[in-house]
C-alpha atoms as a PDB file:
ATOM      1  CA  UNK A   1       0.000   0.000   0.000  1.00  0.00           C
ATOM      2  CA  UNK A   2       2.777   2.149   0.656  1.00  0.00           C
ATOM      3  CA  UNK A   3       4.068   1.763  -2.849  1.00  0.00           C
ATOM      4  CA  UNK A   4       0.132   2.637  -4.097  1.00  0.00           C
ATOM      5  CA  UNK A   5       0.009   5.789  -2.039  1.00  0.00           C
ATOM      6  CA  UNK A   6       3.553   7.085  -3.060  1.00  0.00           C
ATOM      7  CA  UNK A   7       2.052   6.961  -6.527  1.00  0.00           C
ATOM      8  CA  UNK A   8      -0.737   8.749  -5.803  1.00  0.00           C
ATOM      9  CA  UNK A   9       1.303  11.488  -4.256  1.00  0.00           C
ATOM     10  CA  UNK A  10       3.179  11.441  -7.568  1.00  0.00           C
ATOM     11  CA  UNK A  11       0.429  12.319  -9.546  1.00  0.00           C
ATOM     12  CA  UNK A  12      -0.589   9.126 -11.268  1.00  0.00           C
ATOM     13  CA  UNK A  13      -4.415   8.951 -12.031  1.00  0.00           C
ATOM     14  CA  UNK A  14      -4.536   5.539 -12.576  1.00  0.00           C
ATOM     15  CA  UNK A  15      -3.019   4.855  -9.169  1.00  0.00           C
ATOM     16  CA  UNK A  16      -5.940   7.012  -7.503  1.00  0.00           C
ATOM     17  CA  UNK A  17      -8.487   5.362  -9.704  1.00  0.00           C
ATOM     18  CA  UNK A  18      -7.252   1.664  -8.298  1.00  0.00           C
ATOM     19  CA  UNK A  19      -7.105   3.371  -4.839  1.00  0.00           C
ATOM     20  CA  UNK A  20     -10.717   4.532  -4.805  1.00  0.00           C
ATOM     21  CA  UNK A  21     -11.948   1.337  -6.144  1.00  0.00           C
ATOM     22  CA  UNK A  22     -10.038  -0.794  -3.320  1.00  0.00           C
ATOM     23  CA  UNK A  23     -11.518   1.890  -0.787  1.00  0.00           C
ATOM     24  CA  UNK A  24     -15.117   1.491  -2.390  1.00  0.00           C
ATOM     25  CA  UNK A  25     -14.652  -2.709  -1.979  1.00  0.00           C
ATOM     26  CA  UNK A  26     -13.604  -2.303   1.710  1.00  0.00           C
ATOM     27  CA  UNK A  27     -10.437  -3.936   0.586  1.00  0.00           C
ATOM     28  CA  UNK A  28      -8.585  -5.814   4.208  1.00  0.00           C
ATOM     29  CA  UNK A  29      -5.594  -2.931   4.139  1.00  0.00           C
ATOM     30  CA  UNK A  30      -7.741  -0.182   3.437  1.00  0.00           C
ATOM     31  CA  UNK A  31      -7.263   1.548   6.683  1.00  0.00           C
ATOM     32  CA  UNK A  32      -3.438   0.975   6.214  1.00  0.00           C
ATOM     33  CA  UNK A  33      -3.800   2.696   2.699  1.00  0.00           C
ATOM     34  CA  UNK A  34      -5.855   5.949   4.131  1.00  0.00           C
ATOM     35  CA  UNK A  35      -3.004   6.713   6.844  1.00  0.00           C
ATOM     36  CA  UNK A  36      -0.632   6.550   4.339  1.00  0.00           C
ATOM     37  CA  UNK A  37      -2.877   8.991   1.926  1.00  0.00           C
ATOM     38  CA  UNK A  38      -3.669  10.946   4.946  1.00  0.00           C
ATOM     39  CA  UNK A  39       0.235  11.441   5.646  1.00  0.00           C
ATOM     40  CA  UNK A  40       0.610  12.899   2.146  1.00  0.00           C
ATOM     41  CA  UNK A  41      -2.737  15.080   2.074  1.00  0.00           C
ATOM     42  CA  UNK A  42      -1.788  19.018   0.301  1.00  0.00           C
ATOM     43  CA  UNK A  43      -4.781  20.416   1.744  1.00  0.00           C
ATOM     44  CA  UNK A  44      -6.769  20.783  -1.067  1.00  0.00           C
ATOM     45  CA  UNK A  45     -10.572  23.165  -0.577  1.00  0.00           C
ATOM     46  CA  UNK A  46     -13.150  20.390  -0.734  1.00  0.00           C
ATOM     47  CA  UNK A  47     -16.418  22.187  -1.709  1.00  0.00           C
ATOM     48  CA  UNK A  48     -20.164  20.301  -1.173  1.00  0.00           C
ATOM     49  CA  UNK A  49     -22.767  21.097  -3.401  1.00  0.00           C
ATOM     50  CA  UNK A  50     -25.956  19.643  -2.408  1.00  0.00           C
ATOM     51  CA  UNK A  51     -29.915  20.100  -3.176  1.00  0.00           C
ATOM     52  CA  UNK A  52     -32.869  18.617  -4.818  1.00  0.00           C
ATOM     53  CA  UNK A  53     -33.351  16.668  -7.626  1.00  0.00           C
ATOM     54  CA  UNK A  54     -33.708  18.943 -10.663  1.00  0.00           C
ATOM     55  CA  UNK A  55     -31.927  21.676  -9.323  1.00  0.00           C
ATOM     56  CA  UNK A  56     -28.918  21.700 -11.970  1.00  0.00           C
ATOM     57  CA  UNK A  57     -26.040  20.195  -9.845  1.00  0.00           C
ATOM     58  CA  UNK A  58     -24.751  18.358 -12.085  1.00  0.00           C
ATOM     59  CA  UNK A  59     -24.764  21.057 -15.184  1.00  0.00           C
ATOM     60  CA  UNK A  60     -23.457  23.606 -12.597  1.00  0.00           C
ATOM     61  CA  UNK A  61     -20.307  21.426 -11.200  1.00  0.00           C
ATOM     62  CA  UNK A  62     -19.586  21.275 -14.987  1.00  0.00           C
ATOM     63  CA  UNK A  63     -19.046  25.261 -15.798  1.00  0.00           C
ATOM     64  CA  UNK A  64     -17.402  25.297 -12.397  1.00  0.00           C
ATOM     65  CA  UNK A  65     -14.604  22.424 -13.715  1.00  0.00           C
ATOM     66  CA  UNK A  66     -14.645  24.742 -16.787  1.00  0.00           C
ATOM     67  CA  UNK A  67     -14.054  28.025 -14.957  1.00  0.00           C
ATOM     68  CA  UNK A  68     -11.176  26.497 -12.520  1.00  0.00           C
ATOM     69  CA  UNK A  69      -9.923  25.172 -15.128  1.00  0.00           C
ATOM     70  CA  UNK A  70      -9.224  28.803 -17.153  1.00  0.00           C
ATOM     71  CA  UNK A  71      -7.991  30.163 -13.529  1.00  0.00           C
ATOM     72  CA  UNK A  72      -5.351  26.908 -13.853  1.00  0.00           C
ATOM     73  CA  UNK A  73      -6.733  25.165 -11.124  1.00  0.00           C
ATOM     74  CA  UNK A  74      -6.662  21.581 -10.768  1.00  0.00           C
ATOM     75  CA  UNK A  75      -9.905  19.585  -9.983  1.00  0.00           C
ATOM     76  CA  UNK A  76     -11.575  16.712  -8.681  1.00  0.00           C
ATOM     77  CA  UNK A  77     -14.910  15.578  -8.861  1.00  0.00           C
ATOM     78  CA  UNK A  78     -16.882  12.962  -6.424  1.00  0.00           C
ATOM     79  CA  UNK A  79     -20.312  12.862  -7.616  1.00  0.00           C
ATOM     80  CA  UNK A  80     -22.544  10.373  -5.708  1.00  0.00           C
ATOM     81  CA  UNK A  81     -25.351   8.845  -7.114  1.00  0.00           C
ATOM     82  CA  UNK A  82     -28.470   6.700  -5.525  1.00  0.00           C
ATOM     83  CA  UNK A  83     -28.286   3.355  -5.147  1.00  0.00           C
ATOM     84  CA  UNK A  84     -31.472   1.435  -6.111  1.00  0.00           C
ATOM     85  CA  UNK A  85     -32.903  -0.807  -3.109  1.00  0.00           C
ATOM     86  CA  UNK A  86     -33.692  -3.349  -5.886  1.00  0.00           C
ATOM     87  CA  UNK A  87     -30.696  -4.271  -7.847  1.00  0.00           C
ATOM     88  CA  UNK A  88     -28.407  -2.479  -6.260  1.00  0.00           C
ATOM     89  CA  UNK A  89     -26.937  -0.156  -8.570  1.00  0.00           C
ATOM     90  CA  UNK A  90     -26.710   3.548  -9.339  1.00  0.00           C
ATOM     91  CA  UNK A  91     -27.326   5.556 -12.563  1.00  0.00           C
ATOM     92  CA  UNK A  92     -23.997   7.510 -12.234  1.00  0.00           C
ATOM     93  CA  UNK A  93     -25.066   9.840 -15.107  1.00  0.00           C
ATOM     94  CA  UNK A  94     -22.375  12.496 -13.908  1.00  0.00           C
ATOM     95  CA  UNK A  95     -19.628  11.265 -16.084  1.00  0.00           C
ATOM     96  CA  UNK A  96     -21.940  11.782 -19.166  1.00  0.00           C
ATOM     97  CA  UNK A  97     -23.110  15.477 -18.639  1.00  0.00           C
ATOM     98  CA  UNK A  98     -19.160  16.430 -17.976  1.00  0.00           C
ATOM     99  CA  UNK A  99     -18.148  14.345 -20.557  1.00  0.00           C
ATOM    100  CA  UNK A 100     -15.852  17.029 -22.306  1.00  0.00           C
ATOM    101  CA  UNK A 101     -13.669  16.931 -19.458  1.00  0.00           C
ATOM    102  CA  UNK A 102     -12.430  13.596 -19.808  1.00  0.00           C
ATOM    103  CA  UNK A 103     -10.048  14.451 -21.773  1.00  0.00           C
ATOM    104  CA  UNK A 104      -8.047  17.342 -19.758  1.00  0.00           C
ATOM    105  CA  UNK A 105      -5.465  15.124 -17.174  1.00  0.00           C
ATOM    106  CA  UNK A 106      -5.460  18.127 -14.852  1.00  0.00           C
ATOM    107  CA  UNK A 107      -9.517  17.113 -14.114  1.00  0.00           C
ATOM    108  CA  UNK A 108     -10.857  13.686 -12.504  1.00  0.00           C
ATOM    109  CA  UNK A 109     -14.091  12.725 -12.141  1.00  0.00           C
ATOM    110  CA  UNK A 110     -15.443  10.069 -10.066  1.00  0.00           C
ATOM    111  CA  UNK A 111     -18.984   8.325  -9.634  1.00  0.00           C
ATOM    112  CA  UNK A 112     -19.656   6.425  -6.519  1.00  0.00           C
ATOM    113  CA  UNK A 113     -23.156   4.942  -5.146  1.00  0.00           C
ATOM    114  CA  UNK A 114     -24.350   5.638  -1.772  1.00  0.00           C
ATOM    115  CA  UNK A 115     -24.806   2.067  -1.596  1.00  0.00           C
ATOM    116  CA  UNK A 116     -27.824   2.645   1.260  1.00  0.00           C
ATOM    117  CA  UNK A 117     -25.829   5.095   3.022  1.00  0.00           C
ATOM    118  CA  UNK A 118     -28.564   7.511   4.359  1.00  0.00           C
ATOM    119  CA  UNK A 119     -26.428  10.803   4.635  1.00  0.00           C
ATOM    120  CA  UNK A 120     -26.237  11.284   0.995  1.00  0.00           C
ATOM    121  CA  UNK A 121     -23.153  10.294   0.941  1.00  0.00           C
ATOM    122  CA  UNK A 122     -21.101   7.184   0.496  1.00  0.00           C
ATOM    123  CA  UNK A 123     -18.895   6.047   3.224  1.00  0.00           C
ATOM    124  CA  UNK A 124     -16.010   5.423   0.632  1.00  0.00           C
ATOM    125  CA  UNK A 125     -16.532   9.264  -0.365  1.00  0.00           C
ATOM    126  CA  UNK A 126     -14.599  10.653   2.502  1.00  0.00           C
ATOM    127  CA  UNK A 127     -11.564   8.017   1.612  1.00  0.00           C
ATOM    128  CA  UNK A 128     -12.309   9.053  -1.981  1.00  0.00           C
ATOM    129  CA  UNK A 129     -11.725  12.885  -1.146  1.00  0.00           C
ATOM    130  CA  UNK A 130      -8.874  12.233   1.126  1.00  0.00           C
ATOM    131  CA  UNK A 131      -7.128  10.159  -1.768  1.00  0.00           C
ATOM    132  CA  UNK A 132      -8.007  12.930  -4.376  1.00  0.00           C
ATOM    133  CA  UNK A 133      -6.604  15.561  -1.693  1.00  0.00           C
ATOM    134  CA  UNK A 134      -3.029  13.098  -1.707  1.00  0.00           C
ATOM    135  CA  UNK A 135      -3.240  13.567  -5.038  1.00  0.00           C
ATOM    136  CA  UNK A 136      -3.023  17.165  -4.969  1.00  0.00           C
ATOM    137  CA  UNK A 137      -6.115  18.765  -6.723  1.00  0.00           C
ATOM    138  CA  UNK A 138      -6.766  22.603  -5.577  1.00  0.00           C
ATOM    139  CA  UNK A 139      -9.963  21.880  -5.402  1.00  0.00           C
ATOM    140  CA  UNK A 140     -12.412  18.846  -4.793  1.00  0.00           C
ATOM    141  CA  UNK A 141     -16.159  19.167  -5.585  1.00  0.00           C
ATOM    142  CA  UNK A 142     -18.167  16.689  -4.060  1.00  0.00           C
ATOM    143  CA  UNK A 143     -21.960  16.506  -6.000  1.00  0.00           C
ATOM    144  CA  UNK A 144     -24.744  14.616  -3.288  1.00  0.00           C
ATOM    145  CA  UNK A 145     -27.800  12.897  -4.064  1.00  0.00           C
ATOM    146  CA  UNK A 146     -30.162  15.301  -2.761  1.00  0.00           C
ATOM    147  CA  UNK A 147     -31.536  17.651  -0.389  1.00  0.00           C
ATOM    148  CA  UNK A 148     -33.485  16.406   3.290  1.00  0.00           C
ATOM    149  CA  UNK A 149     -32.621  15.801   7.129  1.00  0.00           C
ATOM    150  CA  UNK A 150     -29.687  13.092   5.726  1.00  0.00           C
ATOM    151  CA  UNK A 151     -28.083  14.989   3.959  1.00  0.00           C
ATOM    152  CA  UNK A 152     -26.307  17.109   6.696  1.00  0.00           C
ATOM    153  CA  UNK A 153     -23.910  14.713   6.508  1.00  0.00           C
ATOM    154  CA  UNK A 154     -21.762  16.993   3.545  1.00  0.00           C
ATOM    155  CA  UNK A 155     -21.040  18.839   6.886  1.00  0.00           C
ATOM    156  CA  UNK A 156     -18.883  16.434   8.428  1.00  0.00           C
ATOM    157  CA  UNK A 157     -16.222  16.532   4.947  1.00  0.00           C
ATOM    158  CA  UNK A 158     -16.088  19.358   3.101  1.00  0.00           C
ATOM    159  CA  UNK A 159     -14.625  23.014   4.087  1.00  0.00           C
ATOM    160  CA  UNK A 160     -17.683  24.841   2.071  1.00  0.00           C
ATOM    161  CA  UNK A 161     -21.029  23.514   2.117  1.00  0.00           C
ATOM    162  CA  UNK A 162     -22.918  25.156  -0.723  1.00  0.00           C
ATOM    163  CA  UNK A 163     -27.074  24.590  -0.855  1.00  0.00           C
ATOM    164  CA  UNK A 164     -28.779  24.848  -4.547  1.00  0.00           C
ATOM    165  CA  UNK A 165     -32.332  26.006  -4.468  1.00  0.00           C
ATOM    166  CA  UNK A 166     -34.195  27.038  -8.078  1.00  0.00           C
ATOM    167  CA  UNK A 167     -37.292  29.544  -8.354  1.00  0.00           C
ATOM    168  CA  UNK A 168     -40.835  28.259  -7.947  1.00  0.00           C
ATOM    169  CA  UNK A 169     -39.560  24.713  -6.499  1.00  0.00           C
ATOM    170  CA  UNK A 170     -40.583  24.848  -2.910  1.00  0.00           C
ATOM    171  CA  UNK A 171     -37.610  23.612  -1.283  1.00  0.00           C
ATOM    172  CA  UNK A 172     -36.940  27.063   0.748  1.00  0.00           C
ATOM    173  CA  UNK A 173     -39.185  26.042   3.136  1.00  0.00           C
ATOM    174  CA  UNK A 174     -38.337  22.379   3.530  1.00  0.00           C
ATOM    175  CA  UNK A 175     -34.628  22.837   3.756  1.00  0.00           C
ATOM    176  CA  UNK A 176     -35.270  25.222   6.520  1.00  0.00           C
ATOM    177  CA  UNK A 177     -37.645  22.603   8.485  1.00  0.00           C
ATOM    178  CA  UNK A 178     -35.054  20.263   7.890  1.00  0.00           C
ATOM    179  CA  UNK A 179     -32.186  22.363   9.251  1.00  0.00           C
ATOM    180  CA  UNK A 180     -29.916  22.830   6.749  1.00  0.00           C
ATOM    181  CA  UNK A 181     -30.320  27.036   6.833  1.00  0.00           C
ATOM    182  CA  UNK A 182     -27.362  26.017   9.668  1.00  0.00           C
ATOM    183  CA  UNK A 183     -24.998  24.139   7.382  1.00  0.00           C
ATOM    184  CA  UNK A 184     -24.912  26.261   4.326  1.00  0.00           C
ATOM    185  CA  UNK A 185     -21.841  28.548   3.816  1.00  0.00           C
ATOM    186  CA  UNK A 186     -23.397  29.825   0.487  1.00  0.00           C
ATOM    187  CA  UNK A 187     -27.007  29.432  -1.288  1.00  0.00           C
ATOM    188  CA  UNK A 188     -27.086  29.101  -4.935  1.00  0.00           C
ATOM    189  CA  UNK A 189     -30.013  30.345  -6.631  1.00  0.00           C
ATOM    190  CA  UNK A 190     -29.290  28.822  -9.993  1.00  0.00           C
ATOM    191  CA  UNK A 191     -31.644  28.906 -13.457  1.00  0.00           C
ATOM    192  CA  UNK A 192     -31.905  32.695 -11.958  1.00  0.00           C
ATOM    193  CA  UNK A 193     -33.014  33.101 -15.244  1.00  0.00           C
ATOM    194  CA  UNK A 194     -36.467  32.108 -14.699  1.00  0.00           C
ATOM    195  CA  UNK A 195     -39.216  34.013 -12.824  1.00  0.00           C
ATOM    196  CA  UNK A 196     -39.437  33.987  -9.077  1.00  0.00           C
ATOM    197  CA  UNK A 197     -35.769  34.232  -8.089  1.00  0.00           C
ATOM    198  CA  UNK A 198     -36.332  37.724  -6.656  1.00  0.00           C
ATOM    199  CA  UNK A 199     -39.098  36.494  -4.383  1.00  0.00           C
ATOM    200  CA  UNK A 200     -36.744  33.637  -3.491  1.00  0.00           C
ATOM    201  CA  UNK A 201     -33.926  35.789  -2.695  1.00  0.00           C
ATOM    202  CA  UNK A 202     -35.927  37.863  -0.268  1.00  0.00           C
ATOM    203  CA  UNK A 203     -37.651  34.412   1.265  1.00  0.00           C
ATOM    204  CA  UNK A 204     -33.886  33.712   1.751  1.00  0.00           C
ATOM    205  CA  UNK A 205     -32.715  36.366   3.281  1.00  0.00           C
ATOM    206  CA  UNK A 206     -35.396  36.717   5.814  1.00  0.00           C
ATOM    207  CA  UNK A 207     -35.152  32.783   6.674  1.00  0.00           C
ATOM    208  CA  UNK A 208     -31.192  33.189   7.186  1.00  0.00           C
ATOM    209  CA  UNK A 209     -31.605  35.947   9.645  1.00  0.00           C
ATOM    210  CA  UNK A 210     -34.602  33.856  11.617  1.00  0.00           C
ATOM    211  CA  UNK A 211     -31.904  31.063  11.635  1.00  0.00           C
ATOM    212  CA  UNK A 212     -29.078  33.076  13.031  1.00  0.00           C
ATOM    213  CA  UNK A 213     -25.425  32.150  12.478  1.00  0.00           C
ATOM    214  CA  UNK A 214     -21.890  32.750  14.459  1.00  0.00           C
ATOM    215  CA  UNK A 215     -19.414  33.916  12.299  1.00  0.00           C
ATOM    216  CA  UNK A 216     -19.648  33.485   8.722  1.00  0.00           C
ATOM    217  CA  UNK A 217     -22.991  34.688   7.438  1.00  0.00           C
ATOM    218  CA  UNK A 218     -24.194  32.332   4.639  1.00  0.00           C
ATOM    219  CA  UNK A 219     -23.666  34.271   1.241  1.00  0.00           C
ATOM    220  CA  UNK A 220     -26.544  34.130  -1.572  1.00  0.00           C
ATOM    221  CA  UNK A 221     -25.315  34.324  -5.361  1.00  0.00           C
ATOM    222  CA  UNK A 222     -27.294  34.002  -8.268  1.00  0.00           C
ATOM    223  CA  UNK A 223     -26.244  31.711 -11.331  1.00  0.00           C
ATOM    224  CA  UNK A 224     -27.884  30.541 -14.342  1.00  0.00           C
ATOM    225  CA  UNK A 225     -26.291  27.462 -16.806  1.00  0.00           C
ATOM    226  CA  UNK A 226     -28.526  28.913 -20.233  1.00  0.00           C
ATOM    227  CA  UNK A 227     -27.936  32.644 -19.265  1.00  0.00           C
ATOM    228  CA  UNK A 228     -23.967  31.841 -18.587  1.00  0.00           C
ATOM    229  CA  UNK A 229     -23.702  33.919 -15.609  1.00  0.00           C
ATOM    230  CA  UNK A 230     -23.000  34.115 -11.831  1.00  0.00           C
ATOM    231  CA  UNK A 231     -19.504  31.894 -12.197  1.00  0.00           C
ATOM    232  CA  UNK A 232     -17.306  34.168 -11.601  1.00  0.00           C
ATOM    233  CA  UNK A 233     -19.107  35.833  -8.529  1.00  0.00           C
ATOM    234  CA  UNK A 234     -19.645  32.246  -7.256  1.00  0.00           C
ATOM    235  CA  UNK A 235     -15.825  31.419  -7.467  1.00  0.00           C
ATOM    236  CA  UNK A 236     -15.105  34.467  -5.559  1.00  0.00           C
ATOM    237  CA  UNK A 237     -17.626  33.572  -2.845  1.00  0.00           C
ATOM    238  CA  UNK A 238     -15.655  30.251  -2.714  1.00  0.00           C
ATOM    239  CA  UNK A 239     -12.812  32.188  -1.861  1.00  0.00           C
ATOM    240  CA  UNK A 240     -14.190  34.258   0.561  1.00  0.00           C
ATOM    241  CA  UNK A 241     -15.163  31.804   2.467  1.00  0.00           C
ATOM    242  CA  UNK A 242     -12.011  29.766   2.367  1.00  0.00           C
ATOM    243  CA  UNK A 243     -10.040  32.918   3.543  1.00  0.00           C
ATOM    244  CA  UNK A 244     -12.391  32.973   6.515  1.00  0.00           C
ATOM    245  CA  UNK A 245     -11.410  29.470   7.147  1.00  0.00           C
ATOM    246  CA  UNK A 246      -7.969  30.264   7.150  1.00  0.00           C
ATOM    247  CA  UNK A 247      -7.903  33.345   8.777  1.00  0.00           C
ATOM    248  CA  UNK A 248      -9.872  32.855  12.061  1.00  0.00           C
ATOM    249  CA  UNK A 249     -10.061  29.973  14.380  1.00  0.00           C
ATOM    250  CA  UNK A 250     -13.230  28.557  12.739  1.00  0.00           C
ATOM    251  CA  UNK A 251     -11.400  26.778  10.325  1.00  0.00           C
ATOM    252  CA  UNK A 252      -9.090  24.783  12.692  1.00  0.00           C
ATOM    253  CA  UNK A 253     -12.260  23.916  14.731  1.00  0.00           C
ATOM    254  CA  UNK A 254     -14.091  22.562  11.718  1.00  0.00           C
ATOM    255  CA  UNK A 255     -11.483  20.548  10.552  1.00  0.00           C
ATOM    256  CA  UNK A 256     -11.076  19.271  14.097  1.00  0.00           C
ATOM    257  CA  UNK A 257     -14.873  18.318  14.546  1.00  0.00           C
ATOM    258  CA  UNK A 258     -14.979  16.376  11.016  1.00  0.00           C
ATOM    259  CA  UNK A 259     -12.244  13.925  12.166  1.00  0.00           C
ATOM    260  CA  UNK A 260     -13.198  13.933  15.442  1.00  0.00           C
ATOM    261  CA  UNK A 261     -16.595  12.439  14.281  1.00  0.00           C
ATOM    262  CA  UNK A 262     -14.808  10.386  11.397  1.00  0.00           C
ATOM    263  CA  UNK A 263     -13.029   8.907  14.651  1.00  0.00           C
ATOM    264  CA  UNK A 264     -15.985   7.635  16.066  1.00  0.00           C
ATOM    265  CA  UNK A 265     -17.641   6.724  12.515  1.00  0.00           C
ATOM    266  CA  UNK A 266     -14.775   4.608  11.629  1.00  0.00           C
ATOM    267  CA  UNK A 267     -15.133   2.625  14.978  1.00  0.00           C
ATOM    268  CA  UNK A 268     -18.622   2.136  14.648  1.00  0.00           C
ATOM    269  CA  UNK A 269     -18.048   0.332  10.674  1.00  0.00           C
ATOM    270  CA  UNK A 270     -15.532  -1.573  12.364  1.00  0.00           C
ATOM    271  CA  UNK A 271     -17.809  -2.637  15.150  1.00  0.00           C
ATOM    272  CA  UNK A 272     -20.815  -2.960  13.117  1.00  0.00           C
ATOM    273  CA  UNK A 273     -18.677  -5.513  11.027  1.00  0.00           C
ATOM    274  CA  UNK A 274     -17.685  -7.649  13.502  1.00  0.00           C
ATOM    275  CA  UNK A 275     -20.997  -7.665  15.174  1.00  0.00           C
ATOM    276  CA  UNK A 276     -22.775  -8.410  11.789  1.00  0.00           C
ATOM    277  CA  UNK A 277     -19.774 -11.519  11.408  1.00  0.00           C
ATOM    278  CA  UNK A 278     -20.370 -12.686  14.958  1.00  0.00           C
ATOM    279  CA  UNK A 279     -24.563 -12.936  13.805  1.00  0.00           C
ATOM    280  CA  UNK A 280     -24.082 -14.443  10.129  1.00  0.00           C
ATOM    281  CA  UNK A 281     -21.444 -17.051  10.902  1.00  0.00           C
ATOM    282  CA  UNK A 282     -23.561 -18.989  13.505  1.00  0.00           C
ATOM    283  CA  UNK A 283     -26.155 -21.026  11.941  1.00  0.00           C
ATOM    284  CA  UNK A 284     -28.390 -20.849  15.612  1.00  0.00           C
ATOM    285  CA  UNK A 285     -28.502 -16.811  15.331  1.00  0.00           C
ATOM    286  CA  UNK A 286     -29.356 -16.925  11.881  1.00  0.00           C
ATOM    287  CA  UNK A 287     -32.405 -19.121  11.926  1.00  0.00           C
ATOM    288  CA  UNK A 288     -33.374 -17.020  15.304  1.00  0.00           C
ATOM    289  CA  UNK A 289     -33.392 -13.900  13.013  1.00  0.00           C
ATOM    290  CA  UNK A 290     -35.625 -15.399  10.953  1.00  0.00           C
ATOM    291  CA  UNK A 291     -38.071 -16.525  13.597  1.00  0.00           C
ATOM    292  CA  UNK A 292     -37.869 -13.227  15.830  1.00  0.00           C
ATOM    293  CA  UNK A 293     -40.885 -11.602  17.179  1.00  0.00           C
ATOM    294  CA  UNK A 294     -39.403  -9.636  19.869  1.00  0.00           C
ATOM    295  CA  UNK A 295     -36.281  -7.493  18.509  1.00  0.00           C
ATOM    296  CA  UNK A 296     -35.738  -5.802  21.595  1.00  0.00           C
ATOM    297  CA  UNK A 297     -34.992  -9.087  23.678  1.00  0.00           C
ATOM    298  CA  UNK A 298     -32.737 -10.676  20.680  1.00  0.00           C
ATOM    299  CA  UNK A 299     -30.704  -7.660  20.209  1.00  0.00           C
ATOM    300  CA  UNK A 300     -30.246  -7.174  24.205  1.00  0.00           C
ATOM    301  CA  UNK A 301     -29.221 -10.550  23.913  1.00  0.00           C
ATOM    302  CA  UNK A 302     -26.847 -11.234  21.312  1.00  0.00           C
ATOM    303  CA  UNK A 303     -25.247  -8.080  22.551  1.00  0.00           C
ATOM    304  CA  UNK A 304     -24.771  -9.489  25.394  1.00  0.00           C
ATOM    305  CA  UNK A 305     -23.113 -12.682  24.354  1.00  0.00           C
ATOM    306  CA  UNK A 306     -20.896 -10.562  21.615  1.00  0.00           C
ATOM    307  CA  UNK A 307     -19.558  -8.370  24.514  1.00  0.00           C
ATOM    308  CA  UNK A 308     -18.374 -11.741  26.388  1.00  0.00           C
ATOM    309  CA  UNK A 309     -17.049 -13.369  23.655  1.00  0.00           C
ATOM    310  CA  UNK A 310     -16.472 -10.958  20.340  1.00  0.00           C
ATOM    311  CA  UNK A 311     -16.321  -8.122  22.199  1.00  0.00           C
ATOM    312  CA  UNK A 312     -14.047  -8.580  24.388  1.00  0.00           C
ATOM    313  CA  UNK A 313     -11.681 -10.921  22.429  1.00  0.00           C
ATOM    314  CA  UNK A 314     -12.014  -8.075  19.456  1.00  0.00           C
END
């Protein structure tokens, strides 16, 4: 692994590519392979964009790549999909929309499923930014799946947290129910070329300041994919806020709280996977699971048994 990671640190896209794909199949080493990455991190400006369906993520992340990429920047893209509860798979129709990127070696672009994960994002998607961030992209966008209570969990990984809403779509006042008026850094009004965007602007506004926020004071910019404009003020507001970051405390203490949770989150995957072993490997436990009528009383007691056996073995 430490061979893989040296590569990546060297700049070799096919090297991050195989990393990201080991991370997304839980490979056994993977932990070994993210301290390495996380050694070699350049601390790149990872950037969420997040909101409903429909809103124009995708089309927007696209003249973004195109506008970093005139100012010389490097970029990466994680764009994560849904997973269907059927078959399992995920449309990952983000590679086709930015399709005329594939081309330029300074830009990568990456597809991953959420593969159930409920935050709207996938697990491996932190690893995946961490690699990219190895790698040594300026920037790293990371595209969710949509806009509700889950989907707070862009918070806990990237530095700005950006929130799409469009005119007319009536997400204003269920992103504000839901509580993510606290998590956005900036609001993007996008297809500001239609009617209603004033109205939503001053909906905004008056919603931000009923929220209430320490410090940085969520910015609103206007941008439109048709109409061509808004990039360049959007960029900047990127910047603004990263210069925050960097310049007060908040920054620091942000960073600190996202692996201080990531802490905890990696020990619970590791727990849950040894719990969910300790269950599927016994023949007795898994023809009780299929007979249970009180959860409650099997959980309490499997628990019990894993913490004097698993548990405390593990």
């Amino acid at each position: 692994m430490d061979q893989l990671a040296e590569r990546i640190s060297n700049q070799d896209q096919r090297a991050l590519a195989r990393a990201i794909t080991l991370i997304e199949n839980d490979h056994l080493e993977k932990l070994s392979l993210m301290s390495e990455l996380n050694a070699r991190k350049k601390h790149a400006h990872y950037i969420g964009i997040t909101g409903s369906p429909g809103a124009g993520k995708s089309s927007l992340v696209d003249r973004l790549i195109t506008l970093l990429r005139e100012k010389g920047k490097t970029v990466a893209v994680i764009a994560v999909d849904p997973t269907s509860p059927f078959s399992g798979g995920a449309l990952l129709g983000d590679r086709v929309r930015m399709h005329k990127h594939f081309t330029d070696q300074e830009v990568f672009i990456r597809s991953m499923a959420t593969r159930g994960s409920l935050g709207g994002l996938a697990r491996a998607t932190k690893d995946a930014i961490r690699a990219c961030d190895a790698y040594g992209f300026d920037y790293i966008l990371v595209e969710t799946v949509g806009v509700g209570q889950s989907e707070l969990d862009i918070m806990k990984v990237a530095d700005t947290t950006a929130v799409m809403l469009t005119p007319n779509s009536g997400d204003i006042l269920q992103i504000f129910k839901a509580g993510i008026m606290e998590i956005a850094d900036l609001f993007i009004l996008n297809k500001a070329d239609l009617p209603g965007v004033k109205k939503l602007k001053n909906t905004l506004k008056d919603l931000i300041h009923i929220a209430g926020h320490r410090g940085f004071e969520p910015l609103i910019l206007e941008t439109s994919v048709n109409e061509n404009f808004g990039f360049d003020e959007l960029f900047e507001s990127f910047q603004k806020h990263r210069n925050y970051l960097l310049e007060t405390e908040a920054g620091q203490s942000k960073r600190n709280e996202q692996l201080q949770y990531e802490v905890y989150e990696l020990i619970q995957e590791a727990l849950w996977k040894d719990v969910h072993q300790f269950i599927e490997k016994d023949p007795v436990k898994k023809e009780e699971l299929k007979q249970v009528d009180d959860p409650y009383h099997l959980a309490e007691k499997w628990l019990s048994e894993w913490y004097k056996v698993g548990g405390a073995d593990g």
